[in-house]
N, C-alpha and C. Protein backbone atom coordinates (compact mmCIF):
# COMPACT_ATOMS: atom_id res chain seq x y z
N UNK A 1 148.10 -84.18 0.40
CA UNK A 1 147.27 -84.76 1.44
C UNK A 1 146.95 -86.21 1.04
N UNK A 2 147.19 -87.36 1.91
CA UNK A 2 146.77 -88.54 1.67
C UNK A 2 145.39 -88.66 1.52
N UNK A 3 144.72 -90.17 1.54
CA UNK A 3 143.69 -90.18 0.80
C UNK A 3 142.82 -90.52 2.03
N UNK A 4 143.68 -90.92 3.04
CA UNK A 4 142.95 -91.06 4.42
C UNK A 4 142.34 -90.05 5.07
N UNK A 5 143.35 -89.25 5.40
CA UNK A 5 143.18 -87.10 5.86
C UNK A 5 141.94 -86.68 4.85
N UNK A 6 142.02 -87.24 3.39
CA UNK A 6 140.74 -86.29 2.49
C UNK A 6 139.66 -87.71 3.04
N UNK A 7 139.58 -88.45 3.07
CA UNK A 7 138.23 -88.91 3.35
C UNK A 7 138.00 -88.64 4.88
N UNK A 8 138.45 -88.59 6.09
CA UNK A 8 137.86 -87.84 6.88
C UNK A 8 137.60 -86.35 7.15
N UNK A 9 138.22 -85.39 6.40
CA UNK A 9 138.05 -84.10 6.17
C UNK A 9 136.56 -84.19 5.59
N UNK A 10 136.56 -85.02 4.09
CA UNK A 10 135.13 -84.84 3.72
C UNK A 10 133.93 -85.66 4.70
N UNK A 11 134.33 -86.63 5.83
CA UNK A 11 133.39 -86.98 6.73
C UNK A 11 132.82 -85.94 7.85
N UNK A 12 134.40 -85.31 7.79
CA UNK A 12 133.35 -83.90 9.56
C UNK A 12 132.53 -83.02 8.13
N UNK A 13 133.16 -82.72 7.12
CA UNK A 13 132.58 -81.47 6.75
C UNK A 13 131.19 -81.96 6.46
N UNK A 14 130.53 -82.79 5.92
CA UNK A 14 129.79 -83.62 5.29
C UNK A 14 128.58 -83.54 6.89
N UNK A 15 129.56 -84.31 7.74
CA UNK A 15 128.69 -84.48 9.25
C UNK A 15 128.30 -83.09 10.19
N UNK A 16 128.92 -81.98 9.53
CA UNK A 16 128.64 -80.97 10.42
C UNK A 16 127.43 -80.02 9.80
N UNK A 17 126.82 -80.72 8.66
CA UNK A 17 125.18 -80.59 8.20
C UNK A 17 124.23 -80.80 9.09
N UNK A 18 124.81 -81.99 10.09
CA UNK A 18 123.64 -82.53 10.86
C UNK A 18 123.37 -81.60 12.01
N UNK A 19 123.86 -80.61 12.17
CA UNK A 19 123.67 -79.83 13.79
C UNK A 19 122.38 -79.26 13.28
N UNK A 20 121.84 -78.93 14.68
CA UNK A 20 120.67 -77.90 14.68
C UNK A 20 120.67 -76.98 13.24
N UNK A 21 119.55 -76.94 12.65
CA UNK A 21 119.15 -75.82 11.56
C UNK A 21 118.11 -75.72 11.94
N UNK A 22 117.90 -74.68 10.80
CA UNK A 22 116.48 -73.55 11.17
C UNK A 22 116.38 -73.12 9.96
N UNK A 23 114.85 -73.70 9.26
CA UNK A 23 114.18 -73.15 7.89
C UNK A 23 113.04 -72.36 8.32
N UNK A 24 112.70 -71.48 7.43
CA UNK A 24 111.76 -70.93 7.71
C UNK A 24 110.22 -71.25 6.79
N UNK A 25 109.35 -71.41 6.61
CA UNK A 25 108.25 -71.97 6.16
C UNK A 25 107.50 -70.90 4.99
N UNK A 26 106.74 -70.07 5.17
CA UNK A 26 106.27 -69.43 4.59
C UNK A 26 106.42 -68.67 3.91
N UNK A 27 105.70 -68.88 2.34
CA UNK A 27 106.27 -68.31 1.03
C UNK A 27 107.05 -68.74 0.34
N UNK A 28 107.97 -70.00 1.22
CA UNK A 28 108.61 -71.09 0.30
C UNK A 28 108.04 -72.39 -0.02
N UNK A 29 108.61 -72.23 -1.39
CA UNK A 29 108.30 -73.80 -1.59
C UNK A 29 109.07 -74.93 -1.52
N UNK A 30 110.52 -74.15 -1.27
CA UNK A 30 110.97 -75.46 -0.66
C UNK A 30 112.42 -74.58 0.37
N UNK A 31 112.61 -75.30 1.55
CA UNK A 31 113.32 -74.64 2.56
C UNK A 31 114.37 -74.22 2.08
N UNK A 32 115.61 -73.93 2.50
CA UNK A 32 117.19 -73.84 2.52
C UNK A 32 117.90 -75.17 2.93
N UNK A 33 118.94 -75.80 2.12
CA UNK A 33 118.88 -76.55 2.08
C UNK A 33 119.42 -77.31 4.03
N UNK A 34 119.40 -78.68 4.07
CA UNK A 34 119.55 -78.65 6.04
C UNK A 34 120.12 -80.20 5.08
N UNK A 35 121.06 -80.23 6.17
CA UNK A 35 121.81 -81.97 6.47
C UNK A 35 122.20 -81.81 4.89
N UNK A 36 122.53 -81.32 4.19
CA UNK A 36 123.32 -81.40 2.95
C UNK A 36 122.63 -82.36 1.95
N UNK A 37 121.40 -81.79 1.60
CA UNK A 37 120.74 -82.59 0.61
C UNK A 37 119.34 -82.89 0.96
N UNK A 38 119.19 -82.41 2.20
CA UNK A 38 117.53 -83.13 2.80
C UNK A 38 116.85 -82.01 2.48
N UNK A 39 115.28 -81.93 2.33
CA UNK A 39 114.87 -80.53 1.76
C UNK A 39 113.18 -81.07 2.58
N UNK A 40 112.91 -79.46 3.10
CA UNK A 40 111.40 -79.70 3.49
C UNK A 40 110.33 -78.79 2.59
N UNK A 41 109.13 -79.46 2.07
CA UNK A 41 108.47 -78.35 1.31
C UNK A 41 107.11 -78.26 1.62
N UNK A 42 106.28 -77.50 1.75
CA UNK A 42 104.69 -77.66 1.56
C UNK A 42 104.31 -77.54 2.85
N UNK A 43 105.28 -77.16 4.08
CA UNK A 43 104.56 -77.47 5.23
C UNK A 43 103.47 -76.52 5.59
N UNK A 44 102.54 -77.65 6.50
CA UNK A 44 101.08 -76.79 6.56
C UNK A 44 100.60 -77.34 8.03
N UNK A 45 100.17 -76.94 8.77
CA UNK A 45 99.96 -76.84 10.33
C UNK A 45 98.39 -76.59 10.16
N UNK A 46 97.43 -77.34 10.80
CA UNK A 46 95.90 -76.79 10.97
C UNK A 46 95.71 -76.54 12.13
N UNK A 47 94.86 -75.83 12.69
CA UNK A 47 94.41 -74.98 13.70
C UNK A 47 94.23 -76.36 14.60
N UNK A 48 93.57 -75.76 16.07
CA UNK A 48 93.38 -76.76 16.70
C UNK A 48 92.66 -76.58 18.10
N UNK A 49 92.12 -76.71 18.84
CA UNK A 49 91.81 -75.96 20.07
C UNK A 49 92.68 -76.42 21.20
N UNK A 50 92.59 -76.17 22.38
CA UNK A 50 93.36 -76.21 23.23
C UNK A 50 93.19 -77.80 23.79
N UNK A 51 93.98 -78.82 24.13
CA UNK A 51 93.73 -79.83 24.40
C UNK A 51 93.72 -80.79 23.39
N UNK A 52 93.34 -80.39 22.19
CA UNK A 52 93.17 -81.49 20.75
C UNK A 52 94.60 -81.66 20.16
N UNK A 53 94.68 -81.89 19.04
CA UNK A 53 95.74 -82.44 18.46
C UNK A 53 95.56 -81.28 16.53
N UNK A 54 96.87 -81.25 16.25
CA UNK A 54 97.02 -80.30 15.25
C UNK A 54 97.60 -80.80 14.29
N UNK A 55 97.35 -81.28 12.88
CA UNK A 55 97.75 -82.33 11.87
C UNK A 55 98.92 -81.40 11.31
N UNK A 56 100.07 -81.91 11.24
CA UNK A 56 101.19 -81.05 10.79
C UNK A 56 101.75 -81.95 9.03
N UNK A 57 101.55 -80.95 7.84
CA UNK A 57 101.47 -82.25 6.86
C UNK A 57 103.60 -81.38 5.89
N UNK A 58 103.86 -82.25 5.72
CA UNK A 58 105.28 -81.61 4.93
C UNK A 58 105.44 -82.94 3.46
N UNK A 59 106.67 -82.45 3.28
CA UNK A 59 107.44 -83.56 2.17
C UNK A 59 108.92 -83.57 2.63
N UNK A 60 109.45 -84.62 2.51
CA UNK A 60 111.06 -84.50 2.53
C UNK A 60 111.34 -85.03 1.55
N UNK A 61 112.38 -84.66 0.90
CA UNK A 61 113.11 -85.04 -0.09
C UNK A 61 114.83 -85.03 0.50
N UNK A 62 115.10 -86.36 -0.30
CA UNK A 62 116.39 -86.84 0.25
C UNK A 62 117.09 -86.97 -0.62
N UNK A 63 118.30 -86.20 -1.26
CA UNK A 63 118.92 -86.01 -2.11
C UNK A 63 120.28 -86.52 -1.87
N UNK A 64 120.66 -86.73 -0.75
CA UNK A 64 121.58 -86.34 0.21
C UNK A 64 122.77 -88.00 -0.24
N UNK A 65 123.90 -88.00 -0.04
CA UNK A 65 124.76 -89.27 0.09
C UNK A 65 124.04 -90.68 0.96
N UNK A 66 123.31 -90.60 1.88
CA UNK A 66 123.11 -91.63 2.84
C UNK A 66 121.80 -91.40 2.95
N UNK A 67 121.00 -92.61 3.62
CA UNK A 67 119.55 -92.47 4.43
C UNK A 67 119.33 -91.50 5.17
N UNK A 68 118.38 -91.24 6.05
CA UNK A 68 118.06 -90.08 6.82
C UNK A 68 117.13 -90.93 7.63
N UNK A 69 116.78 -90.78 8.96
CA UNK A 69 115.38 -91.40 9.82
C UNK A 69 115.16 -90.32 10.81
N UNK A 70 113.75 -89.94 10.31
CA UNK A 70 112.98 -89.11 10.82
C UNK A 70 112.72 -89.83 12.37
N UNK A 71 113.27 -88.97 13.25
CA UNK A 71 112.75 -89.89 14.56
C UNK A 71 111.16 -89.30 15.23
N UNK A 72 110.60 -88.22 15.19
CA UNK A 72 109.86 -87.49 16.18
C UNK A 72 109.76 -85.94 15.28
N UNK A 73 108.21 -85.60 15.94
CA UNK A 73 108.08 -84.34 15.81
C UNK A 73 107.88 -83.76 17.67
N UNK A 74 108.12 -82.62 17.48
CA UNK A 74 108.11 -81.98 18.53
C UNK A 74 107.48 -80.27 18.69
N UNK A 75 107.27 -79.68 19.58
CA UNK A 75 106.67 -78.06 19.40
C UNK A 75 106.49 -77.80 21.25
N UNK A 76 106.86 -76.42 21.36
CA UNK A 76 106.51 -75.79 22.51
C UNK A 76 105.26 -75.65 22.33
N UNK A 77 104.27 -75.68 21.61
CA UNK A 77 102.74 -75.61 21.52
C UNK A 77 101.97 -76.78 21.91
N UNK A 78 102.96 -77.68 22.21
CA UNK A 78 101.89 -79.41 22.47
C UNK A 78 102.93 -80.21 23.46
N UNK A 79 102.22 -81.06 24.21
CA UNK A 79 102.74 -82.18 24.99
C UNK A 79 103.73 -83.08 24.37
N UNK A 80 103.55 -83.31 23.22
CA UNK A 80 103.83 -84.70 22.20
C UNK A 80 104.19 -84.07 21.06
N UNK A 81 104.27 -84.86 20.13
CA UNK A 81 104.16 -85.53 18.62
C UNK A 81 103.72 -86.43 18.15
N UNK A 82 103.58 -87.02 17.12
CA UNK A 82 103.86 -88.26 16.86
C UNK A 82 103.80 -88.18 15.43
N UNK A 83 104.38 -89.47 14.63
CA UNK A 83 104.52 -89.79 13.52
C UNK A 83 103.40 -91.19 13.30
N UNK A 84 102.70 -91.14 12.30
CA UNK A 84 101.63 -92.46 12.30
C UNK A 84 101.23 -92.86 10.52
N UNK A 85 100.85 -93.85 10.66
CA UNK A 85 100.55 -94.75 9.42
C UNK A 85 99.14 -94.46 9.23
N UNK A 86 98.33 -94.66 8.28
CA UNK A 86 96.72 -95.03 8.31
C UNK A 86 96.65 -95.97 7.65
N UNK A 87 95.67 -97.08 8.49
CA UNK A 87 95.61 -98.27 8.16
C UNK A 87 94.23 -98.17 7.25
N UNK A 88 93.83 -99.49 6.36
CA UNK A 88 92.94 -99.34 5.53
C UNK A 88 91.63 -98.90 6.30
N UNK A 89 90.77 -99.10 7.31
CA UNK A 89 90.01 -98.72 7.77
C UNK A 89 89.90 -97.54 8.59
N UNK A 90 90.76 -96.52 8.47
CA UNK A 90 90.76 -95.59 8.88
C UNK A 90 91.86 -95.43 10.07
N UNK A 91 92.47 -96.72 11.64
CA UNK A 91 93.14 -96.58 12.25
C UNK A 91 94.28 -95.94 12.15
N UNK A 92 94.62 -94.99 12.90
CA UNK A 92 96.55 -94.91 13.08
C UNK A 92 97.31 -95.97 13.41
N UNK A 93 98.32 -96.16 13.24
CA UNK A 93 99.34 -96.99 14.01
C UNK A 93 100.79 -95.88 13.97
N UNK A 94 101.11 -95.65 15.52
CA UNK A 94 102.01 -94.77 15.65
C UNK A 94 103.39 -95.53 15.49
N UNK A 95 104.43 -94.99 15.04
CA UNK A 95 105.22 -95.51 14.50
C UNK A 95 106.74 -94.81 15.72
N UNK A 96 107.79 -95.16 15.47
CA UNK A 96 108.72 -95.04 16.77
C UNK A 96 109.59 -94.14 15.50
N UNK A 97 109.90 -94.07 14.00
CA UNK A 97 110.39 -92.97 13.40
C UNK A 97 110.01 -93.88 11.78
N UNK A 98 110.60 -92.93 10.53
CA UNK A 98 110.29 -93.43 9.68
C UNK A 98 111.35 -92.69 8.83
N UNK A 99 111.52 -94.04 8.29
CA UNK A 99 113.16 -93.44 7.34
C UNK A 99 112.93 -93.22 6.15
N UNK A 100 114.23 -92.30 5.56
CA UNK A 100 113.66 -91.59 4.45
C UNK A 100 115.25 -91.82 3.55
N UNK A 101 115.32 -93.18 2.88
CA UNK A 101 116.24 -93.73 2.05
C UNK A 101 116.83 -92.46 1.03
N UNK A 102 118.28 -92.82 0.37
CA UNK A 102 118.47 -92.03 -0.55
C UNK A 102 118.13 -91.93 -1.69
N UNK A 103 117.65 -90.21 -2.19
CA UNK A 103 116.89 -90.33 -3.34
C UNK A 103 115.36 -90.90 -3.39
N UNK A 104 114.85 -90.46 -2.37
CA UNK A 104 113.75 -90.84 -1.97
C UNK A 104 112.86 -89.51 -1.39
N UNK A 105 111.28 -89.60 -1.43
CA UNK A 105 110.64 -88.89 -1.16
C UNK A 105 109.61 -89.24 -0.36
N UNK A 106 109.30 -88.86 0.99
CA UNK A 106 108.21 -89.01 1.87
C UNK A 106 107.11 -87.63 1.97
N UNK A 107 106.15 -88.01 1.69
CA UNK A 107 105.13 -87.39 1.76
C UNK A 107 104.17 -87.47 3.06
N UNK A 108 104.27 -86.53 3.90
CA UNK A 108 103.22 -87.08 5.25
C UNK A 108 102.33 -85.73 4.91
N UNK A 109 101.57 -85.64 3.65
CA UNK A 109 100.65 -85.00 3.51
C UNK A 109 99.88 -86.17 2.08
N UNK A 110 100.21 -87.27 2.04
CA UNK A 110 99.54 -88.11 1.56
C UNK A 110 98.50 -89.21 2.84
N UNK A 111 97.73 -89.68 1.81
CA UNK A 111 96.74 -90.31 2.34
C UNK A 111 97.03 -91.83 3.55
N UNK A 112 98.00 -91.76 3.06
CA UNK A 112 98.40 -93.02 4.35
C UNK A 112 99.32 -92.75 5.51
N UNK A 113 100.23 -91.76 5.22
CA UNK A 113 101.12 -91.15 6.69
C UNK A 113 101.00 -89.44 6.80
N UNK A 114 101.45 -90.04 8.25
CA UNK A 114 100.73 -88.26 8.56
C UNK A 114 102.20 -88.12 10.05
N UNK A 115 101.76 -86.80 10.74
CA UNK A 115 102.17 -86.16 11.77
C UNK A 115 101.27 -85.37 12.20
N UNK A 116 101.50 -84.95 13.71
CA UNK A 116 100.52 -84.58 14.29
C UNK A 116 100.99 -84.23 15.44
N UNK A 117 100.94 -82.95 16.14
CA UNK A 117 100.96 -82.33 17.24
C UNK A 117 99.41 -82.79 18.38
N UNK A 118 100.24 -83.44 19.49
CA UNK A 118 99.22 -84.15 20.52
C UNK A 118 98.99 -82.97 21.54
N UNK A 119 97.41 -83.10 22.26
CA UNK A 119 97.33 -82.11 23.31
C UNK A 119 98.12 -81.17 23.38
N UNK A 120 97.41 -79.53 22.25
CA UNK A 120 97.54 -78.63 22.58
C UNK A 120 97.68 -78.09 23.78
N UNK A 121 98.73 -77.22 23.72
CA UNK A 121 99.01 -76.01 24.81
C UNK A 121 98.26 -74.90 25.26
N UNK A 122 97.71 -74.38 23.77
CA UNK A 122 96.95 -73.47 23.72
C UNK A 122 96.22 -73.80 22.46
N UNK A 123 95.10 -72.85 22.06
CA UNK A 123 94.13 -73.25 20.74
C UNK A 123 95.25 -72.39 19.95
N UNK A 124 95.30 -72.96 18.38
CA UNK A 124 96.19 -72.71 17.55
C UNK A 124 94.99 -72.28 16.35
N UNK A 125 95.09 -70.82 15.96
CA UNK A 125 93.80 -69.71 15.36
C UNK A 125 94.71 -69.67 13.87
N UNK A 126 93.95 -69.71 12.52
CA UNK A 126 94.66 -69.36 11.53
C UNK A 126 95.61 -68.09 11.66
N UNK A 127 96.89 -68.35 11.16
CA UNK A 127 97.58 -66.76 11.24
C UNK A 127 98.85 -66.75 12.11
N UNK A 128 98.03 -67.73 13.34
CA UNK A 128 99.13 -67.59 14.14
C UNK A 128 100.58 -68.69 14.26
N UNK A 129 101.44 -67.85 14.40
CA UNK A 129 103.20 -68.39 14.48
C UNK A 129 103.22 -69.11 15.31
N UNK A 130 104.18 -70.60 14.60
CA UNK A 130 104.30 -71.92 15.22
C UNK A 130 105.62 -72.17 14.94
N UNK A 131 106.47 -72.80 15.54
CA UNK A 131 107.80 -73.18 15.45
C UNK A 131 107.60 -74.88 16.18
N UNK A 132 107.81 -75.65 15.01
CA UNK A 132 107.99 -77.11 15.76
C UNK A 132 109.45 -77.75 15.47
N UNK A 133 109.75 -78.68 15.68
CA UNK A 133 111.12 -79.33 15.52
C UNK A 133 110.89 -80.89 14.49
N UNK A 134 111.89 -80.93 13.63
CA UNK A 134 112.13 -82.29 13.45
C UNK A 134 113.43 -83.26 13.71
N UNK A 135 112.81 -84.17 14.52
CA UNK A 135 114.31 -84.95 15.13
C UNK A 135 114.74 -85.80 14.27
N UNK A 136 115.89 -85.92 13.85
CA UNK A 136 116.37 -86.83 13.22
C UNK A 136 117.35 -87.47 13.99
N UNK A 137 118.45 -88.46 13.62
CA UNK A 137 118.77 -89.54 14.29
C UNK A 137 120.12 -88.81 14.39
N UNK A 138 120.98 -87.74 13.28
CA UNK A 138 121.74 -86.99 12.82
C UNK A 138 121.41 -85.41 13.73
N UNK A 139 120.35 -85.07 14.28
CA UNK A 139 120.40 -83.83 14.41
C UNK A 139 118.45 -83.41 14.63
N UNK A 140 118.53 -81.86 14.38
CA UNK A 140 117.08 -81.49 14.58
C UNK A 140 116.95 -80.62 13.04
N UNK A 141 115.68 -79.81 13.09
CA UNK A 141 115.64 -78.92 12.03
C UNK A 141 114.49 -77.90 13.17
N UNK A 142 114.08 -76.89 13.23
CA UNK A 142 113.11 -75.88 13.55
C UNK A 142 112.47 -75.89 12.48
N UNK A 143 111.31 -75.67 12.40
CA UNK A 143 110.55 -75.22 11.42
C UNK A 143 109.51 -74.12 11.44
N UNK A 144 109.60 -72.96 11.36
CA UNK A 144 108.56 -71.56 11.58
C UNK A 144 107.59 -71.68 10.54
N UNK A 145 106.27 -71.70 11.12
CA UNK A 145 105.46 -71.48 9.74
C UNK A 145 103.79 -70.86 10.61
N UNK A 146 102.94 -70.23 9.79
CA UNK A 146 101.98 -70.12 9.58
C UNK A 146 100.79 -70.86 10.50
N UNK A 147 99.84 -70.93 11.38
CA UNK A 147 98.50 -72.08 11.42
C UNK A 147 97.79 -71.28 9.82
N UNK A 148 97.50 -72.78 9.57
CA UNK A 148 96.29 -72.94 8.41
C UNK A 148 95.08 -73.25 8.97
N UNK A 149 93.66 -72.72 8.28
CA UNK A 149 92.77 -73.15 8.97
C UNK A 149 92.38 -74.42 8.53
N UNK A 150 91.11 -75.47 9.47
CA UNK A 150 90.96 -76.55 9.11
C UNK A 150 90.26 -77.05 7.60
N UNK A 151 90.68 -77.80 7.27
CA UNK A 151 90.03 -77.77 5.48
C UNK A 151 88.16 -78.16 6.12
N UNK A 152 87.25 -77.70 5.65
CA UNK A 152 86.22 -78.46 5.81
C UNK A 152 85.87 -79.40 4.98
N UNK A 153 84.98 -80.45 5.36
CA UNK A 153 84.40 -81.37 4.69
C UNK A 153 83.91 -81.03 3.45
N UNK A 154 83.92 -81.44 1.83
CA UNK A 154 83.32 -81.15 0.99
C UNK A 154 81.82 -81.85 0.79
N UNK A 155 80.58 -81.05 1.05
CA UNK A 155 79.43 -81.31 0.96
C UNK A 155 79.22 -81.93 0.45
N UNK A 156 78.17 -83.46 0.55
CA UNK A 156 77.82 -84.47 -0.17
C UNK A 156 76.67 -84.30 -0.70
N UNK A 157 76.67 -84.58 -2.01
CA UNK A 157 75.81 -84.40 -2.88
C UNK A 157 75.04 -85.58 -3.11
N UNK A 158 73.48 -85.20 -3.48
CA UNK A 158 72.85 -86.10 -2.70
C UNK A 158 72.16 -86.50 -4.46
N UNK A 159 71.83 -88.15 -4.33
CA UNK A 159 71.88 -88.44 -5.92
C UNK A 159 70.67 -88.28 -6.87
């Protein structure tokens, strides 16, 4: 086989990572692997009432030959998604996707980026089964997991 035939053989096989997958969430700590090298771990969904918005927090890890860009979150449970920044004073700034270089790790359960399911469908109760999507520019992923309930505020102690 020439060297042309093996480098596009290894381009479909390589590219046919990107179709629709489906990890499942709970009890793992880190998914099966999706897009040949991309990995989701930690995901955690908080409750939400009907009409509000539901903080969806993960990690990706990008192991993979090439970049990756997260375009959108999505869910039959909400109107929207969105992907957003936090600015030093507390603001969001919603962002149009956010890329995730090779050998690189995004955290949207750290203190400056996040995700978030907009205007609930229905109120989302600890316990109950959620399936949202992540779009990438390559493809989607499903994601099944768990609602967590909301963390509460840790009581301030008074001096």
């Amino acid at each position: 086989m020439n060297k042309a035939r093996s480098r596009t053989l290894v381009a479909l096989v390589g590219g046919a990572g990107f179709l629709a997958q489906t990890a499942l969430a709970d009890g793992l700590p880190t998914f099966p692997e999706a897009f040949y090298g991309v990995t989701i771990e930690n995901v955690n969904v908080t409750q939400g009432k009907r009409g509000e918005n539901a903080a969806v927090t993960f990690i990706i890890n990008n192991f993979s030959y090439q970049d990756v860009f997260l375009q959108d979150i999505s869910s039959d449970a909400s109107s929207s998604g969105e992907l957003f920044y936090k600015g030093a004073f507390g603001q969001s700034t919603v962002e149009s996707g956010l890329p995730i270089m090779q050998e690189e790790t995004l955290d949207l359960s750290s203190s400056h980026i996040g995700a978030r399911l907009i205007d609930l469908n229905s109120g989302l109760l600890p316990g109950d089964h959620l399936t949202f999507k992540l779009h990438f520019r390559q493809g989607q992923i499903a994601i099944s997991t768990h609602v967590s309930p909301q963390q509460l505020a840790a009581p301030s102690r008074a001096p």
